[in-house]
Protein backbone atom coordinates (compact mmCIF):
# COMPACT_ATOMS: atom_id res chain seq x y z
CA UNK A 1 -3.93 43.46 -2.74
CA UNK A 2 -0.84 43.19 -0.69
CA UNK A 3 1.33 40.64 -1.48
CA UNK A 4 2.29 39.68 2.07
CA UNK A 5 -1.11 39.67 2.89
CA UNK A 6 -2.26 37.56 -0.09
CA UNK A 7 0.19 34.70 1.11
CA UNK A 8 -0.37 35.23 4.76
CA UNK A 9 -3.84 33.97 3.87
CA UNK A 10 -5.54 30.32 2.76
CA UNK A 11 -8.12 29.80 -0.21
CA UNK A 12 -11.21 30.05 2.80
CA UNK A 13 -9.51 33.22 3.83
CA UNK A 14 -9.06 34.68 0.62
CA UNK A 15 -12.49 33.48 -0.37
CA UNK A 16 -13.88 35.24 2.94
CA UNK A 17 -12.15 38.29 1.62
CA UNK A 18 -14.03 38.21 -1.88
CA UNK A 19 -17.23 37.56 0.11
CA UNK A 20 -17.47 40.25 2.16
CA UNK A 21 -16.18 42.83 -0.80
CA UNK A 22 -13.16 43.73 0.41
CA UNK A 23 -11.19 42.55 -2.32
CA UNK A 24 -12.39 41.19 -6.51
CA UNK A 25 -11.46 38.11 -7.86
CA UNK A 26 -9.28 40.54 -10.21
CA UNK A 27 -7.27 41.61 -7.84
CA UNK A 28 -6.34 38.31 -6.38
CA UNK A 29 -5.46 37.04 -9.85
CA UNK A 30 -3.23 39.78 -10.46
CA UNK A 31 -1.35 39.02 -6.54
CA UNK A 32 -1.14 35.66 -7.95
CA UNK A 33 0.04 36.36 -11.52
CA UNK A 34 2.48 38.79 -9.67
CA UNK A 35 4.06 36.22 -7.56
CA UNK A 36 4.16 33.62 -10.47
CA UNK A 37 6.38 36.13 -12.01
CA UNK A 38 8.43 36.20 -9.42
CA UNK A 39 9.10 32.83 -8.39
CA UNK A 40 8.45 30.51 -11.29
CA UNK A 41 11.71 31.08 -12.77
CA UNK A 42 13.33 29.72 -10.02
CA UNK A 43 11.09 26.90 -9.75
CA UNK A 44 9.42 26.06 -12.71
CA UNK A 45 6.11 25.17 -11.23
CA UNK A 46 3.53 26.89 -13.22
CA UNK A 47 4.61 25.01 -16.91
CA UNK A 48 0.83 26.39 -19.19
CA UNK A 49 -0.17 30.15 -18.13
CA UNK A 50 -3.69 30.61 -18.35
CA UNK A 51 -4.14 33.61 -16.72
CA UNK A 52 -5.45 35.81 -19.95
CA UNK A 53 -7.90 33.16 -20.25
CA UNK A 54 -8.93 33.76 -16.10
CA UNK A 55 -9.20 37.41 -16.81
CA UNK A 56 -11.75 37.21 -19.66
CA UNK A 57 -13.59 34.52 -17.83
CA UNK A 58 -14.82 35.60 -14.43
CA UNK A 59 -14.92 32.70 -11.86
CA UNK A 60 -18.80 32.00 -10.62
CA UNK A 61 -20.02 32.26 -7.21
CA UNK A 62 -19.05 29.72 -4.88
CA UNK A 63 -17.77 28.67 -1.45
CA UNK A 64 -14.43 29.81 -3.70
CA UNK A 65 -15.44 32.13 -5.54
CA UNK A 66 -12.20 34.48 -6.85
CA UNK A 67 -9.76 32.01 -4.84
CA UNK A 68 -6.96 31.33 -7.73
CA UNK A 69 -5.95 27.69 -8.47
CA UNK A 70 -3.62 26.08 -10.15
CA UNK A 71 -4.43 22.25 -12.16
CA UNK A 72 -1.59 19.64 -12.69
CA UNK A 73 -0.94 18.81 -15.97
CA UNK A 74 -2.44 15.27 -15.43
CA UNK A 75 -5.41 13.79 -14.71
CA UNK A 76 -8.20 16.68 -14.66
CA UNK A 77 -9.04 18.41 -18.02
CA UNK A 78 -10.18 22.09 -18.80
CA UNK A 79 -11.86 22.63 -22.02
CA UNK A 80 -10.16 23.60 -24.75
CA UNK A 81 -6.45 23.35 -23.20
CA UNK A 82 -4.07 20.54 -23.51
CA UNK A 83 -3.18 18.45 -20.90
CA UNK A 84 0.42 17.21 -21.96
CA UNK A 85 0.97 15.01 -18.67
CA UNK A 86 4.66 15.51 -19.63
CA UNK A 87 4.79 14.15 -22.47
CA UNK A 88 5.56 15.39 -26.05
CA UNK A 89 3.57 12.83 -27.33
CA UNK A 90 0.17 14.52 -25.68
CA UNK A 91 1.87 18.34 -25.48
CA UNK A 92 -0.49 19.52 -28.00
CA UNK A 93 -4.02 17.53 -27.62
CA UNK A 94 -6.85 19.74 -26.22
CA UNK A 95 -9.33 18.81 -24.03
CA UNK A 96 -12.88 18.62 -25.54
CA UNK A 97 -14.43 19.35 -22.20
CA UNK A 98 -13.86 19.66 -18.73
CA UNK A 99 -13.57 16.61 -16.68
CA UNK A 100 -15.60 16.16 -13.59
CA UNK A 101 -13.72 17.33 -11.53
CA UNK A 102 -12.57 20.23 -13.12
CA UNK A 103 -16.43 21.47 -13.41
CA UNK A 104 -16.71 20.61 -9.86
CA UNK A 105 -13.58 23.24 -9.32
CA UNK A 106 -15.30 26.06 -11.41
CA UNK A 107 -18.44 25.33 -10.40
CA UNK A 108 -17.16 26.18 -7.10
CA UNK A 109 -15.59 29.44 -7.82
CA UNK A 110 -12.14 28.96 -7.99
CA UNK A 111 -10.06 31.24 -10.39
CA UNK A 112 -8.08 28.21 -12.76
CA UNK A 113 -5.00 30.26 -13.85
CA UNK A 114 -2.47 27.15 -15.29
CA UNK A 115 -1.65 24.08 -15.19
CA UNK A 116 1.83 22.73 -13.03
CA UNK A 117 5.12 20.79 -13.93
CA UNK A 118 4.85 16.71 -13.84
CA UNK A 119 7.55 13.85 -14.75
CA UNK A 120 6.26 12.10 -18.10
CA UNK A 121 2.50 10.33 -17.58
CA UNK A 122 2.96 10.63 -13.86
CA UNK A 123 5.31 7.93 -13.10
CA UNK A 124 7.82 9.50 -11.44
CA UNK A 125 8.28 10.33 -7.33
CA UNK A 126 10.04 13.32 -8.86
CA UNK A 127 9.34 16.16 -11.38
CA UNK A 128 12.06 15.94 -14.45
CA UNK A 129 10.39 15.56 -17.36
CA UNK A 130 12.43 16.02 -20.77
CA UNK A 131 9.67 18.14 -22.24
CA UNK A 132 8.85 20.40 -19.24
CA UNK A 133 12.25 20.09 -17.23
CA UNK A 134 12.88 19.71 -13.49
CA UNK A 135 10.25 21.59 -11.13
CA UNK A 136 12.22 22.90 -7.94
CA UNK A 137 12.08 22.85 -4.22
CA UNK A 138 11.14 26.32 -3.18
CA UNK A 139 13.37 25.39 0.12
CA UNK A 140 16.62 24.35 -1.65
CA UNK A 141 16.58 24.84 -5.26
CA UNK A 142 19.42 21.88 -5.70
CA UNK A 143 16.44 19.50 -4.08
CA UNK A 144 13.63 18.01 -5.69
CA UNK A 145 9.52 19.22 -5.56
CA UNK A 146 8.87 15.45 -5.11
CA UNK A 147 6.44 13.40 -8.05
CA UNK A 148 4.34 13.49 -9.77
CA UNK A 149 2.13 16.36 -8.02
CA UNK A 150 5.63 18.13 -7.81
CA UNK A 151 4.78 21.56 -9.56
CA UNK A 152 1.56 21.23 -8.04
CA UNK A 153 3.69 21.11 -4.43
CA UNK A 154 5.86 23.91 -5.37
CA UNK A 155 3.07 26.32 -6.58
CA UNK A 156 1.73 26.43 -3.07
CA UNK A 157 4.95 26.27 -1.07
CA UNK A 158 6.60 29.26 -3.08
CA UNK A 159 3.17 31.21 -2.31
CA UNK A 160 1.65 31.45 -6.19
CA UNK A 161 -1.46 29.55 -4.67
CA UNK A 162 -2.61 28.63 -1.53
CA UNK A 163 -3.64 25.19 -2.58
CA UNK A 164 -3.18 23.55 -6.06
CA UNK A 165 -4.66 20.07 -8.02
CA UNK A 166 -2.87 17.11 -7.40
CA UNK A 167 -3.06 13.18 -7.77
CA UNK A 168 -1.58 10.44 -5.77
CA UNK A 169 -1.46 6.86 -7.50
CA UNK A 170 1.84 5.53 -5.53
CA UNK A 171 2.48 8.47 -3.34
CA UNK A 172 1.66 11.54 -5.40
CA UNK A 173 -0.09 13.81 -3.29
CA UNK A 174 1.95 12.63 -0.02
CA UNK A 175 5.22 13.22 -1.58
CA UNK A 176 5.39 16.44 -2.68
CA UNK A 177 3.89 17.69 0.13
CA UNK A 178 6.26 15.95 2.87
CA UNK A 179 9.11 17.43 0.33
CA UNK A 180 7.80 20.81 0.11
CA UNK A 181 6.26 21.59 3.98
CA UNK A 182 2.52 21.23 2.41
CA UNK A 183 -0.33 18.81 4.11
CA UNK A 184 -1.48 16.37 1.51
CA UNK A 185 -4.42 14.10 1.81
CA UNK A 186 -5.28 10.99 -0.71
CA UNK A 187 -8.43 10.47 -0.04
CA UNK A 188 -10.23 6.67 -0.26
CA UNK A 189 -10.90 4.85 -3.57
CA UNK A 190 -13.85 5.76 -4.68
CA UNK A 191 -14.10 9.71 -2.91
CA UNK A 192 -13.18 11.50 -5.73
CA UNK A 193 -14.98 10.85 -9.03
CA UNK A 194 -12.10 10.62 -12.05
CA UNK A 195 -14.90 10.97 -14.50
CA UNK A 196 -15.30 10.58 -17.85
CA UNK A 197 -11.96 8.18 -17.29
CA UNK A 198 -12.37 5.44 -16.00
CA UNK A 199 -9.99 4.05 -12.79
CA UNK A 200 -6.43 4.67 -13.45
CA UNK A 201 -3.82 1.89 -12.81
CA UNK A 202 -6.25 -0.61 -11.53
CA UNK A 203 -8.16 1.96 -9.00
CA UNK A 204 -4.42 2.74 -7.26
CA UNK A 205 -4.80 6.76 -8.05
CA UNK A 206 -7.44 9.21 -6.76
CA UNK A 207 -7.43 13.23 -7.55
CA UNK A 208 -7.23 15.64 -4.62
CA UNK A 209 -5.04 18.73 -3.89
CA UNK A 210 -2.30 19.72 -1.91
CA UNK A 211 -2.80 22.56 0.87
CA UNK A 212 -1.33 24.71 3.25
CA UNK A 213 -4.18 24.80 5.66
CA UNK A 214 -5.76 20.80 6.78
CA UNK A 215 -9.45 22.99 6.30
CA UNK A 216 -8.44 23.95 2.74
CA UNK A 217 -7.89 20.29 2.12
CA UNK A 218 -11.15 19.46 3.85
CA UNK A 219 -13.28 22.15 2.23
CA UNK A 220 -11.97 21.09 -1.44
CA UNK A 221 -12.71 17.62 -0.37
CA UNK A 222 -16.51 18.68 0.23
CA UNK A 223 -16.95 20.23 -3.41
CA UNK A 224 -15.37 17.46 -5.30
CA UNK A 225 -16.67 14.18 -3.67
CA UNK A 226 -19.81 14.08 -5.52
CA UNK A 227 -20.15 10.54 -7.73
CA UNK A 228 -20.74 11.02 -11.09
CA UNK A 229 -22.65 8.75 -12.98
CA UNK A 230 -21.32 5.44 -14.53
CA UNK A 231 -18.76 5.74 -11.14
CA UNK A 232 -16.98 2.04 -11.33
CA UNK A 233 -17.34 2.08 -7.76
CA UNK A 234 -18.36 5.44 -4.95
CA UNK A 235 -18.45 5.97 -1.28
CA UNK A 236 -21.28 7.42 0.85
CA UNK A 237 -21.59 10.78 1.10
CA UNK A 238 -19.81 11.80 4.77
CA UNK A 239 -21.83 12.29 7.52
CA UNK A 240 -21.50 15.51 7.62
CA UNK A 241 -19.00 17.78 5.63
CA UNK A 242 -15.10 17.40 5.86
CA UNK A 243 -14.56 21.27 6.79
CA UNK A 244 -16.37 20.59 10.07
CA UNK A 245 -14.55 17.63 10.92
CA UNK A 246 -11.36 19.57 11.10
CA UNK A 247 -12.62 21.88 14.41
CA UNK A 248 -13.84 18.20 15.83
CA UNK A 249 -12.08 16.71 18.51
CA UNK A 250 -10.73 12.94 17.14
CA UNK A 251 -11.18 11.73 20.49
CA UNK A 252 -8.33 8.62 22.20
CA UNK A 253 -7.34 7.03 18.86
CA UNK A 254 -5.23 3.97 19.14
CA UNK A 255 -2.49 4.92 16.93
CA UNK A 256 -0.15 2.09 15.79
CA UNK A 257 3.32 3.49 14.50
CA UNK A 258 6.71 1.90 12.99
CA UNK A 259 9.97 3.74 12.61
CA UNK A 260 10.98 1.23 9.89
CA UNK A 261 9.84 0.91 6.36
CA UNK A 262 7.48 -1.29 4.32
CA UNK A 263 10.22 -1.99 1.65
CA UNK A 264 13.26 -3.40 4.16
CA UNK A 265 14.88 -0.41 3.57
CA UNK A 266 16.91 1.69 6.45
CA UNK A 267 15.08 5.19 7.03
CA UNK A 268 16.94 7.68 7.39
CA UNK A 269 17.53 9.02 10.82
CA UNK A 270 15.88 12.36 10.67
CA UNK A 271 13.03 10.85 9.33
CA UNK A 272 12.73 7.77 11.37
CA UNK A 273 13.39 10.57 14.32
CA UNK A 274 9.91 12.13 13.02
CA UNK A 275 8.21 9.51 13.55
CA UNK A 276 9.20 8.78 17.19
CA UNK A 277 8.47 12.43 17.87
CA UNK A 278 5.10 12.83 16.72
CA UNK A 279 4.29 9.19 18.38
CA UNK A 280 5.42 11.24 21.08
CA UNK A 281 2.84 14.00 20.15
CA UNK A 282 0.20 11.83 20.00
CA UNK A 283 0.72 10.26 23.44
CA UNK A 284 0.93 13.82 24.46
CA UNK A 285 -2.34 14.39 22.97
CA UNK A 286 -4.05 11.68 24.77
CA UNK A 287 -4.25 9.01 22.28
CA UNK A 288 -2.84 5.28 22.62
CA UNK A 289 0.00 4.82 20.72
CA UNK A 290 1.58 1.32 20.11
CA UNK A 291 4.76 0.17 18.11
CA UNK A 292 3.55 -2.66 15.90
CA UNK A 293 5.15 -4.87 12.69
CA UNK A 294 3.07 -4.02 9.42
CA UNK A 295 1.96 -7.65 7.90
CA UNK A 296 2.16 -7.83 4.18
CA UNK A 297 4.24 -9.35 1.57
CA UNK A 298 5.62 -5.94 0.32
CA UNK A 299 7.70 -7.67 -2.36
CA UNK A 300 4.77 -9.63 -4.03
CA UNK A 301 2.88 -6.18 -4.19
CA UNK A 302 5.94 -4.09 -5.60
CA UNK A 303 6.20 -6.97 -8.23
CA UNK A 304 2.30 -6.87 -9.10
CA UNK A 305 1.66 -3.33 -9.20
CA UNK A 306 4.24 -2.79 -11.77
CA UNK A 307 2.66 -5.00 -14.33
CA UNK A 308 -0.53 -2.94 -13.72
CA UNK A 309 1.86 0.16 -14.37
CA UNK A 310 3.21 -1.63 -17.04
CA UNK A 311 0.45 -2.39 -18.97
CA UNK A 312 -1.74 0.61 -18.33
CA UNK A 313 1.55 3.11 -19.61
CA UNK A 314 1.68 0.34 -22.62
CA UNK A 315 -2.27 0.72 -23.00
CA UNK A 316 -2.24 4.65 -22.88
CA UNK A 317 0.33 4.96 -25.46
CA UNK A 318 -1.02 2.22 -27.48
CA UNK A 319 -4.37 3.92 -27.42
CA UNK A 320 -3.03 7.04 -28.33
CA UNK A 321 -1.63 5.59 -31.45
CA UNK A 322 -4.42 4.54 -32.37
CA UNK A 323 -6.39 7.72 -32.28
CA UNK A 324 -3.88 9.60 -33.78
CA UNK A 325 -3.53 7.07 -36.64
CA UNK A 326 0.36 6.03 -36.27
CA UNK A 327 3.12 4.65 -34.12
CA UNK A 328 4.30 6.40 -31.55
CA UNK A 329 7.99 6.30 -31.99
CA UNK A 330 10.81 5.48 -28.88
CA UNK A 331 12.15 9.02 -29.66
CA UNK A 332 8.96 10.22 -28.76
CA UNK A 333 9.06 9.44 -25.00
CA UNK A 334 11.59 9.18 -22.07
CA UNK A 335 13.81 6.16 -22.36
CA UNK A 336 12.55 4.64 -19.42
CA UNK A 337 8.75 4.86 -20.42
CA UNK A 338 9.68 3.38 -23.67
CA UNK A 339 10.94 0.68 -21.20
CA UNK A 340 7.88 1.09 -19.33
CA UNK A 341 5.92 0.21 -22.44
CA UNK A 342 7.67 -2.58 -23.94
CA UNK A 343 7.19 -3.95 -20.67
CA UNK A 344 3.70 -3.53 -20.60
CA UNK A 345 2.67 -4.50 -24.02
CA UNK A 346 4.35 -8.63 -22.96
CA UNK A 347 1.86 -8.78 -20.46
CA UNK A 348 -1.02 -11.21 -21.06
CA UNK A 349 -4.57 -10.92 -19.76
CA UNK A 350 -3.48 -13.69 -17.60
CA UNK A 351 -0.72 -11.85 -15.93
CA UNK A 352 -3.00 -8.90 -15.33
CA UNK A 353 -5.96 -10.76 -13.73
CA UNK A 354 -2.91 -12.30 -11.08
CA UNK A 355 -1.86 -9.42 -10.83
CA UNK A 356 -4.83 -7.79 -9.64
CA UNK A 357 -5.41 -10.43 -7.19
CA UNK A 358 -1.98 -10.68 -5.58
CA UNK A 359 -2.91 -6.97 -4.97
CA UNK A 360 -6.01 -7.83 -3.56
CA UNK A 361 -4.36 -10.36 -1.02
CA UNK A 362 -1.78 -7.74 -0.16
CA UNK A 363 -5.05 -5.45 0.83
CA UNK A 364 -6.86 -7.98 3.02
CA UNK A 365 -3.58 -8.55 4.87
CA UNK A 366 -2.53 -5.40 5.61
CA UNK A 367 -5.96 -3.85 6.59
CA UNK A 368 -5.81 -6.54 9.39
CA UNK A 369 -3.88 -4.50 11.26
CA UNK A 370 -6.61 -1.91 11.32
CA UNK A 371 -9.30 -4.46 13.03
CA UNK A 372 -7.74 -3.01 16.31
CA UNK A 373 -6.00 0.59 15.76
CA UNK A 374 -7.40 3.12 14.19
CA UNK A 375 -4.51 4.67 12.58
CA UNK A 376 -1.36 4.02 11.36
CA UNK A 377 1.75 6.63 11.79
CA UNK A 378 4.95 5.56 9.59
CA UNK A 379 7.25 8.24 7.95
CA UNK A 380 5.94 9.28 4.34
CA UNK A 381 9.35 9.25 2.59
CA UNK A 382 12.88 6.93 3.35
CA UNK A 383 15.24 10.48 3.03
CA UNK A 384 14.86 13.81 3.07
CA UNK A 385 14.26 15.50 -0.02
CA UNK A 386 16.60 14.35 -2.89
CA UNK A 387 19.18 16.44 -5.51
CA UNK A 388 17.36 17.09 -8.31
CA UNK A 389 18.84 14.38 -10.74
CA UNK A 390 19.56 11.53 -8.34
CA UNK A 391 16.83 9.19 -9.55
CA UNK A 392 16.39 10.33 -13.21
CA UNK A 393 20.52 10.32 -14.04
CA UNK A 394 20.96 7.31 -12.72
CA UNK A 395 19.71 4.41 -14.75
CA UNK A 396 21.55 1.58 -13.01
CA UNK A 397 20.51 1.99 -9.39
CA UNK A 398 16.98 3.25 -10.44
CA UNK A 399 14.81 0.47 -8.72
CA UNK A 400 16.69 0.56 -5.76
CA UNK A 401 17.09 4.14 -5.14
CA UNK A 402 13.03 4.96 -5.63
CA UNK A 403 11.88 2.66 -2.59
CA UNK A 404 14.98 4.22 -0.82
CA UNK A 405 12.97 7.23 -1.53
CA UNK A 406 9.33 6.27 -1.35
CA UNK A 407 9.49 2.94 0.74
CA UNK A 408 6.03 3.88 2.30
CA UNK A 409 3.54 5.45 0.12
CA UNK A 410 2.43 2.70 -2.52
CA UNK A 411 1.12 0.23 -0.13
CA UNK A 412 -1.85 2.69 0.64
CA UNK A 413 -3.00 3.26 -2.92
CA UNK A 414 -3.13 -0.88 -3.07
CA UNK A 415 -5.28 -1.45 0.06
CA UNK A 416 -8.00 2.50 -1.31
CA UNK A 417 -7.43 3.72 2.72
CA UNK A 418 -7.03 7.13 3.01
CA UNK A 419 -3.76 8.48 3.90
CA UNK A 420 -1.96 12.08 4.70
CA UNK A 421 0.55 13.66 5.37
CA UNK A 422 0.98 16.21 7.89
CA UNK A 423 4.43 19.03 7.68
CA UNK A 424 5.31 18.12 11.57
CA UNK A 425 9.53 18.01 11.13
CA UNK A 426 12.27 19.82 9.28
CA UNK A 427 15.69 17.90 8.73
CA UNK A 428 19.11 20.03 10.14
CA UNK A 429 19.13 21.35 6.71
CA UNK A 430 16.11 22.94 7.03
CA UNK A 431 14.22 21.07 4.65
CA UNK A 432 11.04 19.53 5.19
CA UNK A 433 10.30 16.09 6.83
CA UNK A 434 6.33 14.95 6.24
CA UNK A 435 4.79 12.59 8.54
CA UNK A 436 2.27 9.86 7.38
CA UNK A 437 -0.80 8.70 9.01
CA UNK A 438 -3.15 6.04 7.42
CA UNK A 439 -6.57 5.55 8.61
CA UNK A 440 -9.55 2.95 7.85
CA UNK A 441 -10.73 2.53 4.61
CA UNK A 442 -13.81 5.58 3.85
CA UNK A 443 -12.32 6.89 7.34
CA UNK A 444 -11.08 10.47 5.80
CA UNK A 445 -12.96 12.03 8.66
CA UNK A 446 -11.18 10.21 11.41
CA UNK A 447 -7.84 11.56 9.84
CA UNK A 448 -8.77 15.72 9.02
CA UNK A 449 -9.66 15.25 13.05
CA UNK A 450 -6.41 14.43 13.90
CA UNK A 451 -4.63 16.43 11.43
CA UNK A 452 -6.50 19.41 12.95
CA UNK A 453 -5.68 18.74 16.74
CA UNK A 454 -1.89 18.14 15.30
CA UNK A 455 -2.09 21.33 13.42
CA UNK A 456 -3.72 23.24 16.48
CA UNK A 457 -0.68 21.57 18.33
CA UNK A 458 2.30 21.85 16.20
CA UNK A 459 1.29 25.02 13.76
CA UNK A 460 3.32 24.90 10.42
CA UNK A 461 1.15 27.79 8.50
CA UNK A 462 3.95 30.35 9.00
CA UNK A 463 6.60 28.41 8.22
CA UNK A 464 7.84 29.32 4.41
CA UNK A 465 10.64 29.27 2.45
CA UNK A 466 12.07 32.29 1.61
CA UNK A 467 13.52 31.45 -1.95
């Protein structure tokens, strides 16, 4: 297959192509082997090759049947490969099985090929782990992917795949892809099954992908929001499926917006400038658009979801002890997990239950502001995308220079709404500027509507690096 033509082309495209016989599944595996040879060195997105596994194992029929994919090293298992979530201390377990939503993947045709770059157990709004090293921005190789989904982000950016795995439990999904020109979607609590685990860091993180096209993330939204039994907690199955939501007008929204951030700090100026244009946009596009002050105590919630981080990094590595049958030494992990985990193993069952329902408090308060908009427009990240290095070499300012980074993500993954981000700026640098837009909890629909009339009006498709 041409290579232009392979990365002119989304996973429905490509899996139109298969359909109708004018190209094999082989032959897009080998376009998409071809360009992993070409980029990944520059990036280091792709960190497990699994491609001679893909060739012996023909993908099944499916609305994707032949497309190639890519998992993150996090999260979703495949059978028989390990899953290291950047860590030395899991780089060699294998999975016994696939996890739900891996199956759900396969079952739907796509081609799984490897599994992408992460920081260590997916803490991390950037990708710099010690064992798998830093994943790149295919638009400035000094800048960062963005965290954790950050090879994930770069896989589909440099062109490798159209769409990859990802997870968002603080701003996962929506960060890589505002860093790395991608649309990202994290769906509601309870959409995507994370079967056989149970709810990671208190129900804050949900598994979805990251996408060039808004109907790629729509269609892979269909195949994988199927419950699975022994679910904590589900939604209803949509009304009617996600793909066809995307070609449906959203109708007058009332769209409430800020130009500031949820964690006091300043926003930078291109990216509080994104904001005020695509408010602009949206007026433009008929819908109501009002300036508004987000309620919430964002400082209680910062506070309470790091003892749930705390003590669910303490209980993962504690766990893992366990199974293994000794301690898991300091040298081991990343300084700052270890710090991470001596954290989280001083937290009492008392702290965690308060925890939980400061959280809780934090929800009901800011959801108010939905009982009359429909949407919420704020900018996904505080700055443009950051040197590689400038939170993980820096030790001192760490705290502080994160929610200068992310100041807008976590609050979402407290309160289960759904929440995207949609490519709609660059900075004068060139570099990508992603634009978020929260909607009503179980809304997804309501927000692939407007990302479609927003990628109908301001089309990004075309717009690649050239690395």
């Amino acid at each position: 297959m041409n290579p232009d033509e392979y990365r002119r082309l989304d996973a429905i495209g490509l899996a139109r192509l298969v359909a109708r016989g004018e190209v094999s599944a082989a032959e897009l595996l080998e376009a998409a082997t071809a360009r992993m040879a070409e980029v990944n060195p520059k990036i280091n997105a792709v960190t497990l090759d699994l491609s001679e596994r893909a060739r012996v194992e023909p993908p099944r029929p499916g609305p994707f049947a032949g497309v190639p994919f890519l998992l993150k090293d996090l999260g979703a298992t495949l059978e028989g490969a390990p899953t290291s979530a950047g860590s030395r201390v899991f780089a060699e377990r294998k999975a016994e099985a696939d996890s739900a939503l891996a199956g759900l993947y396969r079952k739907a045709g796509l081609n799984i090929f490897g599994k992408t770059n992460v920081p260590e157990l997916g803490a991390w709004p950037v990708t710099e782990s010690k064992l798998l090293g830093p994943c790149r921005n295919p638009w400035d190789l000094q800048r960062t992917s963005g965290g954790s989904s950050g090879g994930s982000a770069a896989a589909v950016a440099a062109g490798i795949v159209p769409a990859a795995h990802a997870s968002d439990g603080g701003g996962s999904i929506r960060v890589p892809a505002s860093c790395c020109g991608l649309f990202g979607l994290k769906p509601s609590r309870g959409r995507v099954s994370a079967a056989p685990r149970g709810e990671s860091w208190a129900g804050a993180s949900i598994e979805h992908a990251v996408t060039r096209s808004v109907r790629d993330s729509a269609a892979l939204l269909d195949i994988s929001c199927l419950p699975q039994p022994g679910d904590p907690y589900y939604l209803s199955p949509p009304e009617r499926p996600f793909r066809e939501e995307v070609c449906r007008a959203p109708g007058r929204l009332r769209i409430a917006f800020t130009a500031a951030t949820l964690q006091g700090h300043a926003l930078d100026p291109e990216c509080a400038s994104a904001v005020t244009e695509a408010a602009r946009l949206c007026e433009e596009l008929g819908h109501e658009v009002e300036e508004v002050s987000v309620p919430g105590d964002f400082a209680a919630m910062q506070a309470a979801a790091g003892v749930v981080i705390y003590a669910s990094t303490a209980a993962t590595l504690d766990a893992e002890a366990e199974r293994r049958g000794r301690a898991i030494g300091e040298d081991e992990i990343e300084p700052l997990t270890a710090a991470m985990r001596r954290r989280g193993q001083k937290v009492t069952a008392s702290d965690y239950i308060r925890a939980r329902e400061t959280l809780h408090a934090f929800g009901r308060e800011l959801v108010s502001l939905f009982e009359n908009h429909d949407v919420l427009l704020l900018a996904t990240l505080g700055l443009p995308p950051i040197p590689v290095g400038w939170l993980t070499q820096e030790r001192q300012e760490i705290t502080e220079r994160i929610f200068r980074f992310i100041p807008n993500t976590q609050a979402f993954n407290i309160t289960g709404q759904p929440a995207m981000t949609v490519p709609l700026a660059w900075s004068a640098a060139g570099l990508p500027i992603g634009v978020q837009f929260v909607g009503r909890m179980g809304e997804d629909a309501t927000l692939l509507r407007l990302a479609g009339q927003l990628e109908q009006a301001r089309p990004w498709f075309d717009r690649t690096p050239q690395l």
